[in-house]
Protein backbone atom coordinates (compact mmCIF):
# COMPACT_ATOMS: atom_id res chain seq x y z
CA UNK A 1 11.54 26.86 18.29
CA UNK A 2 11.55 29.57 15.31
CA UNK A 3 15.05 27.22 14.50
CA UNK A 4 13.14 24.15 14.53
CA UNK A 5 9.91 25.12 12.71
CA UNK A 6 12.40 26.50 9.73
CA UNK A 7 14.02 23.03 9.28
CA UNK A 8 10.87 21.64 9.26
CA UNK A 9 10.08 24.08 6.61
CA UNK A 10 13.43 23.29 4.72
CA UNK A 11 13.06 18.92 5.08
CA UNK A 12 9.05 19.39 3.91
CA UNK A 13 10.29 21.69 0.85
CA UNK A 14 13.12 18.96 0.01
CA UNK A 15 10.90 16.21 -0.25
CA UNK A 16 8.05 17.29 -2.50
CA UNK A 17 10.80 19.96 -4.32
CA UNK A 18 7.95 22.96 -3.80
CA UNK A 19 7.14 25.70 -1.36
CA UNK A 20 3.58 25.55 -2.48
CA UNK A 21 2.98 21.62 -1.12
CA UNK A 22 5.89 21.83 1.98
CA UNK A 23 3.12 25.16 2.57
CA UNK A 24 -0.09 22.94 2.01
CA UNK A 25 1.07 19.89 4.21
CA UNK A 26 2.12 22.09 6.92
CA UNK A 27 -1.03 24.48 6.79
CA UNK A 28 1.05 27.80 6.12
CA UNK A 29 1.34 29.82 2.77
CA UNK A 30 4.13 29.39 0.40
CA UNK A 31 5.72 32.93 0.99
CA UNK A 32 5.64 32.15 4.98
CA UNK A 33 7.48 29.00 3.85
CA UNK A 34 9.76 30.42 1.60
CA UNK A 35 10.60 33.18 4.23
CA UNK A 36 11.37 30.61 6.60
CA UNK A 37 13.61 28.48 4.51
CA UNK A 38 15.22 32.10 3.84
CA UNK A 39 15.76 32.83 7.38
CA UNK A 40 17.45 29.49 7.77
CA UNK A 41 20.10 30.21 5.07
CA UNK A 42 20.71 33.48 6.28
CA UNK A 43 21.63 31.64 9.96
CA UNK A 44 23.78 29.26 8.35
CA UNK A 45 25.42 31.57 5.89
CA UNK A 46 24.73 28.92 2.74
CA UNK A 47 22.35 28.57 0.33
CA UNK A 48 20.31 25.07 0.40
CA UNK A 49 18.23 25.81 -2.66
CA UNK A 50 18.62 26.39 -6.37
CA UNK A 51 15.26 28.72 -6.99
CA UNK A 52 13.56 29.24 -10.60
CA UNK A 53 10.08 29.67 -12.03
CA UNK A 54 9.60 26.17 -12.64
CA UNK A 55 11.67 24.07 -10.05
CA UNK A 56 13.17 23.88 -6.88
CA UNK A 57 16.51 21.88 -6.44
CA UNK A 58 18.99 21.27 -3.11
CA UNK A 59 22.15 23.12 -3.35
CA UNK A 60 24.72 20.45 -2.47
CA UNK A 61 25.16 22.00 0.57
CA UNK A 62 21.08 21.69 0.94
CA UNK A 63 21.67 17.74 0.25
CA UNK A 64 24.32 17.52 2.83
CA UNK A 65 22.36 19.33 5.53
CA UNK A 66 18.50 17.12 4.15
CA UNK A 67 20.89 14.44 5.41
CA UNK A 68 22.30 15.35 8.48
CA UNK A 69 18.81 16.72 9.54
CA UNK A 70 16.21 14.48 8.22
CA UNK A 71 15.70 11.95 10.68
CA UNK A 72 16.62 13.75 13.25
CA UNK A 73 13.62 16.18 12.51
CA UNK A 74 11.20 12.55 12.76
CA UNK A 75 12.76 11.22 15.49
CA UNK A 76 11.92 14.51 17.54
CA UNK A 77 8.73 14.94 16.03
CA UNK A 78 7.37 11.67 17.09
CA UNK A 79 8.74 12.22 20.84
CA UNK A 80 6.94 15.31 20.63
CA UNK A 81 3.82 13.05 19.53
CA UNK A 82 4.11 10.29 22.25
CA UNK A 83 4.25 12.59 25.09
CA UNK A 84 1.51 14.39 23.43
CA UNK A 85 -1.05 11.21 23.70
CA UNK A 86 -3.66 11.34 26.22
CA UNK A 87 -2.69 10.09 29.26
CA UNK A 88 0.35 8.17 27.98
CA UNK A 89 -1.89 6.59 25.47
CA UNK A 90 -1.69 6.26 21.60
CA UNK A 91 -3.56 9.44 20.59
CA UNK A 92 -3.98 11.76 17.20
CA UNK A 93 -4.65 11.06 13.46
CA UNK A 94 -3.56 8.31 11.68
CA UNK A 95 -2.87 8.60 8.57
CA UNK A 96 -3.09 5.30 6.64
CA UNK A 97 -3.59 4.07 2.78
CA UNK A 98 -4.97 1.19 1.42
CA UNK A 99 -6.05 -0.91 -1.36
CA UNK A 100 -9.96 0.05 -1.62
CA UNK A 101 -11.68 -3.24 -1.96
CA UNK A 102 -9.22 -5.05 0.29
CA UNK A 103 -9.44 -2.75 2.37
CA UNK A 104 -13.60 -2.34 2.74
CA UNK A 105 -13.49 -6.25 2.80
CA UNK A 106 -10.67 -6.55 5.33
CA UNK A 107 -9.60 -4.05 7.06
CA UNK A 108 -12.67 -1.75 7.89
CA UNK A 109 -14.40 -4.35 9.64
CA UNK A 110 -11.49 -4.31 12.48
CA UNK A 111 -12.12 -0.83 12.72
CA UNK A 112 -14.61 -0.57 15.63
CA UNK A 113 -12.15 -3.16 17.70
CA UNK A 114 -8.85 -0.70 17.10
CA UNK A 115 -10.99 2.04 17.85
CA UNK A 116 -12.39 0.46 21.44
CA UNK A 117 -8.83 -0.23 22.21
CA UNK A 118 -7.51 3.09 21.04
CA UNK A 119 -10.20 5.88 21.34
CA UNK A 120 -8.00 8.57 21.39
CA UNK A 121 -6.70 7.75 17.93
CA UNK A 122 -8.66 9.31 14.49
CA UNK A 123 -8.35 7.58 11.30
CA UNK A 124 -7.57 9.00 8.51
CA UNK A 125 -7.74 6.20 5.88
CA UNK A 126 -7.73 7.01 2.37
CA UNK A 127 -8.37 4.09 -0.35
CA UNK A 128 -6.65 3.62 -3.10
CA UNK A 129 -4.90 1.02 -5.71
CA UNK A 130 -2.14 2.70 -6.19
CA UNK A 131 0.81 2.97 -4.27
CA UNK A 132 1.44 6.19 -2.24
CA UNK A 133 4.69 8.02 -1.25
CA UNK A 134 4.42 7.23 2.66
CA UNK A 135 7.13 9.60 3.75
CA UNK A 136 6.86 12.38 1.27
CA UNK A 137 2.40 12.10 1.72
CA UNK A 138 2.73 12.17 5.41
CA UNK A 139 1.33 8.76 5.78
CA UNK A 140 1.42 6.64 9.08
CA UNK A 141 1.14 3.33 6.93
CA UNK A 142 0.10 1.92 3.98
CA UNK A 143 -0.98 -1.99 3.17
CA UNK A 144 -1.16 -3.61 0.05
CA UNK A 145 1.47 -5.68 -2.42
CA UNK A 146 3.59 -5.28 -5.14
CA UNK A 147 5.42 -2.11 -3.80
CA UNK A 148 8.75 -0.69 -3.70
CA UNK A 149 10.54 -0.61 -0.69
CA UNK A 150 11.95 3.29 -0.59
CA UNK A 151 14.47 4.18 1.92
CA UNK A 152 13.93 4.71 5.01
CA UNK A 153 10.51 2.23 4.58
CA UNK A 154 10.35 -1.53 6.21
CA UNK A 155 7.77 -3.48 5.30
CA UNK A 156 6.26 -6.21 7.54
CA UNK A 157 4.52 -9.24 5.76
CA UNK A 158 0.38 -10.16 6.46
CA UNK A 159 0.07 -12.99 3.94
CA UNK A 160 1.00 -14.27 0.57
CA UNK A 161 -0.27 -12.57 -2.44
CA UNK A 162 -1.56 -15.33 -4.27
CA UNK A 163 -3.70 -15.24 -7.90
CA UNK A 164 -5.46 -18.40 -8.74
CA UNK A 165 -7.88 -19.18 -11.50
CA UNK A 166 -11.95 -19.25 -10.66
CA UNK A 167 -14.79 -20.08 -13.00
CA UNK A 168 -18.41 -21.00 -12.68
CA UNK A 169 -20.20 -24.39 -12.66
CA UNK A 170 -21.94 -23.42 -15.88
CA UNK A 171 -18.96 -22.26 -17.55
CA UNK A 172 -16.53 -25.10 -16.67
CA UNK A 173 -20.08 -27.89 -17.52
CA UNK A 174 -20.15 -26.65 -21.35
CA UNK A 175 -16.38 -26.95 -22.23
CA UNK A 176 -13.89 -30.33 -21.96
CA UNK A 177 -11.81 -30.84 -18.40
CA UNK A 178 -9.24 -28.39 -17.81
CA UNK A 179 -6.24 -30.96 -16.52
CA UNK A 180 -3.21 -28.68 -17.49
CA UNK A 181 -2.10 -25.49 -18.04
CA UNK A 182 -1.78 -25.66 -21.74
CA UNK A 183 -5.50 -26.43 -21.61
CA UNK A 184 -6.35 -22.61 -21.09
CA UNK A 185 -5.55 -21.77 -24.39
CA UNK A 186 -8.95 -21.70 -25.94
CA UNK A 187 -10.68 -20.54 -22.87
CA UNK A 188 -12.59 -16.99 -22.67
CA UNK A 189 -10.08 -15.53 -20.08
CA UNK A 190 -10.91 -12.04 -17.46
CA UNK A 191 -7.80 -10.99 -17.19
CA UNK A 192 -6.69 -8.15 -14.50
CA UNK A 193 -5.30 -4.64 -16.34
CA UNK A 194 -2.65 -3.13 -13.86
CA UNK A 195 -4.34 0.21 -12.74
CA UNK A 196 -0.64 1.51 -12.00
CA UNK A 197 0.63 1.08 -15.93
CA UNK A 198 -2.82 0.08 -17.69
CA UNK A 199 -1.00 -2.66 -18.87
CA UNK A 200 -2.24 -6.76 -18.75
CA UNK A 201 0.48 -8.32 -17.05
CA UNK A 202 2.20 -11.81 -18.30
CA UNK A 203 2.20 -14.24 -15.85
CA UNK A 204 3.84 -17.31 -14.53
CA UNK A 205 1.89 -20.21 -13.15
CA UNK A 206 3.77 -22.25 -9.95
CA UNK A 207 2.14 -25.79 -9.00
CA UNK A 208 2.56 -26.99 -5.39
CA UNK A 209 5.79 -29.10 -6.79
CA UNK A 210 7.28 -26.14 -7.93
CA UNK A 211 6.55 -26.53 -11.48
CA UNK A 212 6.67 -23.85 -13.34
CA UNK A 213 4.47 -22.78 -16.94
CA UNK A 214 2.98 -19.36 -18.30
CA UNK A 215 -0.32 -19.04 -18.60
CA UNK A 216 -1.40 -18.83 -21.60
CA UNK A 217 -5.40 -17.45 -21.14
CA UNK A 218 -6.78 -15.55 -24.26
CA UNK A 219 -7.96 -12.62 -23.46
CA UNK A 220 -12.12 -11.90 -23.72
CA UNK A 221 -12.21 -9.17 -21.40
CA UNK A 222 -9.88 -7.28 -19.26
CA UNK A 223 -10.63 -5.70 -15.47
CA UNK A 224 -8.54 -3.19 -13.51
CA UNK A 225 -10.48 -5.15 -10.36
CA UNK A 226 -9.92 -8.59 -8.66
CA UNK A 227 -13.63 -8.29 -7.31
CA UNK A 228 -15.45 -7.48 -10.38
CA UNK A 229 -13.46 -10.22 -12.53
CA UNK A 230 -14.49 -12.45 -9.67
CA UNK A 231 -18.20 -11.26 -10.26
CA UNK A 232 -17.63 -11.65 -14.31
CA UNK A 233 -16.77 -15.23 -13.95
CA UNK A 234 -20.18 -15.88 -11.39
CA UNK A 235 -22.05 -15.19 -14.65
CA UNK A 236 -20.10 -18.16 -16.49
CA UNK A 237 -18.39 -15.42 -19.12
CA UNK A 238 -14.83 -17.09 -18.79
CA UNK A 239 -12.29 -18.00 -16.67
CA UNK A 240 -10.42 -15.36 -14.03
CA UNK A 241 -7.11 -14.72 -12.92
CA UNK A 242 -7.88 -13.09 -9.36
CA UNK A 243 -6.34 -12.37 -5.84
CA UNK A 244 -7.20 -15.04 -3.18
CA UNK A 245 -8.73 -12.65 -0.62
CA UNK A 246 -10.97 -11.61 -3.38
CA UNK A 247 -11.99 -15.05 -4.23
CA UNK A 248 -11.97 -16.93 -1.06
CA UNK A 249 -15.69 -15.09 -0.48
CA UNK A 250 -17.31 -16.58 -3.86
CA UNK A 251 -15.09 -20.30 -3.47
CA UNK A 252 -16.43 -20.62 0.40
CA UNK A 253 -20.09 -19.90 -1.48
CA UNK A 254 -19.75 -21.99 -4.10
CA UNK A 255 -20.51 -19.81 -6.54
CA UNK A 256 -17.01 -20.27 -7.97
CA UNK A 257 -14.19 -22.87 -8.45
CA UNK A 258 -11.00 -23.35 -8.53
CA UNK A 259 -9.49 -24.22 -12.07
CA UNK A 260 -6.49 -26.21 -11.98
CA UNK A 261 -6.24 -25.84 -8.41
CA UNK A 262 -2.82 -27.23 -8.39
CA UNK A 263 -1.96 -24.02 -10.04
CA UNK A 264 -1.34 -20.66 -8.66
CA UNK A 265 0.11 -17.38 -9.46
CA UNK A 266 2.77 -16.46 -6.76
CA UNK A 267 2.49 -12.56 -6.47
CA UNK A 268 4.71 -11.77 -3.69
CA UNK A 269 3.03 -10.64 -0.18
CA UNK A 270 0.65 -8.23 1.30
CA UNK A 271 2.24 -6.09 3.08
CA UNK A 272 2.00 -3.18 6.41
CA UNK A 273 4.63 -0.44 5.09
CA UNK A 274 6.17 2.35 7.62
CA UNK A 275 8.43 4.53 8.26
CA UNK A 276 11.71 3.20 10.11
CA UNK A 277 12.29 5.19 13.00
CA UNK A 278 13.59 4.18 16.51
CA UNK A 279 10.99 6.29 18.19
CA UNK A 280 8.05 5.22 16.28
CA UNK A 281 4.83 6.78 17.15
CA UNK A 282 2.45 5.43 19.48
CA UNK A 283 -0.41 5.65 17.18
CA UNK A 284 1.25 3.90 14.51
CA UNK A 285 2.97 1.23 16.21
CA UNK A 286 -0.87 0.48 17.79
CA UNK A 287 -1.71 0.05 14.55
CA UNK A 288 1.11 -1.86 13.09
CA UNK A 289 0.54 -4.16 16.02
CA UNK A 290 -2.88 -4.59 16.03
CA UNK A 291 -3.18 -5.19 12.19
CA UNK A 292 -0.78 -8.21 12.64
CA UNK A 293 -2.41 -9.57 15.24
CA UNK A 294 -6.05 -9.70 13.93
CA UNK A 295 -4.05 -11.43 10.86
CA UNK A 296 -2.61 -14.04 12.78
CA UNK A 297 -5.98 -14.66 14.88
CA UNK A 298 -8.45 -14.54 11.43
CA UNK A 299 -5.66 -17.01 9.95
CA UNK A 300 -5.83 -15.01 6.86
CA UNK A 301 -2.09 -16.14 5.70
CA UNK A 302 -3.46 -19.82 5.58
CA UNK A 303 -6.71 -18.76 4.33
CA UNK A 304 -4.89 -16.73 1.42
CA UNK A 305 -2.52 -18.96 0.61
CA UNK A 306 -3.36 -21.01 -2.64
CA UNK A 307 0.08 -23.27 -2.14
């Protein structure tokens, strides 16, 4: 066991490159870490770190051994995990990210039915628009769009990520029809500010025949969130560029249209990210399982798909 918990010392340190965090995700102190890692060179007669002030870096021996090691490590910690659920039941804390207003809208509200099914599990759900590292943060899962696939990460697809345009009544009464895209141009746009780069992104407009066109939407005011452009545009200030889920509430309420609703921004899909392992934990492959399933019984693909 004193083996085991040094290579779990060693793979932690690898893949945040400090003592200090490998120490803080594992609830020990950095020298008991460091010791450890120590002890484990010592046994194998190598060293697997380059040390300094500033930085620690894998040896190439380290990078050989991180490989030969790493999922092995998983794969026995998530036995360990299984047989560790109550009563051969998914059991302990799951660990999951997501975006925060998708996730309050959609994804808390199936909370009390996971929880009913799986009592002995404890989320842990943290909320956030920006994409975690799910391996190196010690997430379960993550949901959302747009991310990179790392390796050792599959991804399992919810629903289309589609943008469309929405705009009020009012707003839409006081100005001439909108009929094509190149009718935007002198329209008061809220556009959507990536909170990953700060940036306003360009985008491509697809029509239900394929067609493609930029949009070409001045900009009057910029939002880093789908849900407030979507309550911008209720006050007739312009025209938004917005996710689906966030504007299927206001469209259903009629407190927003659709502008050129042949028109849509194709943005990919929302997605349930995990680690790949064979031996996958019972408490996350509840979860992966149940979060599928209450997609494909609330229809939420068709209902988010603007095609």
């Amino acid at each position: 066991m004193e083996t085991f918990s040094s290579i779990e010392c060693f793979v932690r340190s690898a893949e945040v490159g400090s003592f200090a965090e490998a120490a803080r995700r594992l609830s020990l102190t950095p020298a008991a870490v460091g010791k450890s890692v120590a002890k484990l060179e010592a046994r194998l007669g190598v060293r697997l770190f380059q040390r300094s002030t500033r930085s620690l870096t894998l040896t190439e021996a380290g990078q050989l051994f991180l490989g030969e090691v790493s999922a092995s490590l998983h794969t026995i910690q998530n036995a360990v995990a299984n047989l560790a659920s109550a009563e051969g039941r998914p059991a302990g804390t799951l660990k999951v990210s997501m975006g925060t207003v998708f996730g309050r809208l959609y994804i808390v509200p199936l909370l009390g039915e996971f929880l009913r099914r799986f009592p002995a599990i404890n989320p842990d759900w943290h909320f956030d628009n920006r994409q975690v590292d799910l391996i190196g943060q010690g997430f379960d899962a993550a949901i959302g769009g747009g991310f990179e696939l790392p390796q050792g990460v599959v991804a399992r697809k919810l629903t289309p990520a589609h943008r469309v345009l929405v705009a009020s009544a009012d707003y839409l009464a006081q100005r001439e029809a909108i009929r094509e895209p190149d009718d935007l141009r002198d329209c008061d746009g809220i556009l959507i500010r990536s909170p990953q780069t700060g940036r306003v992104r360009s985008w491509q407009l697809t029509s239900r025949h394929e067609e493609h066109r930029p949009l070409n939407l001045k900009a009057r005011m910029t939002m880093s969130d789908s849900e407030a452009a979507c309550a911008t545009a209720a006050q007739g200030l312009g025209i938004a560029l917005v996710s689906m889920p966030f504007a299927v509430g206001y469209l259903n309420a009629g407190t927003l249209q659709r502008v050129l609703p042949d028109w849509y921004v194709d943005d990919g899909n929302i997605s349930i990210y995990y680690a790949e392992h064979k031996l996958l934990p019972g408490k996350t492959r509840a979860f992966v399982d149940f979060i599928i399933e209450q997609f494909a019984e609330q229809q939420w693909a068709q209902r988010f798909s603007a095609a």
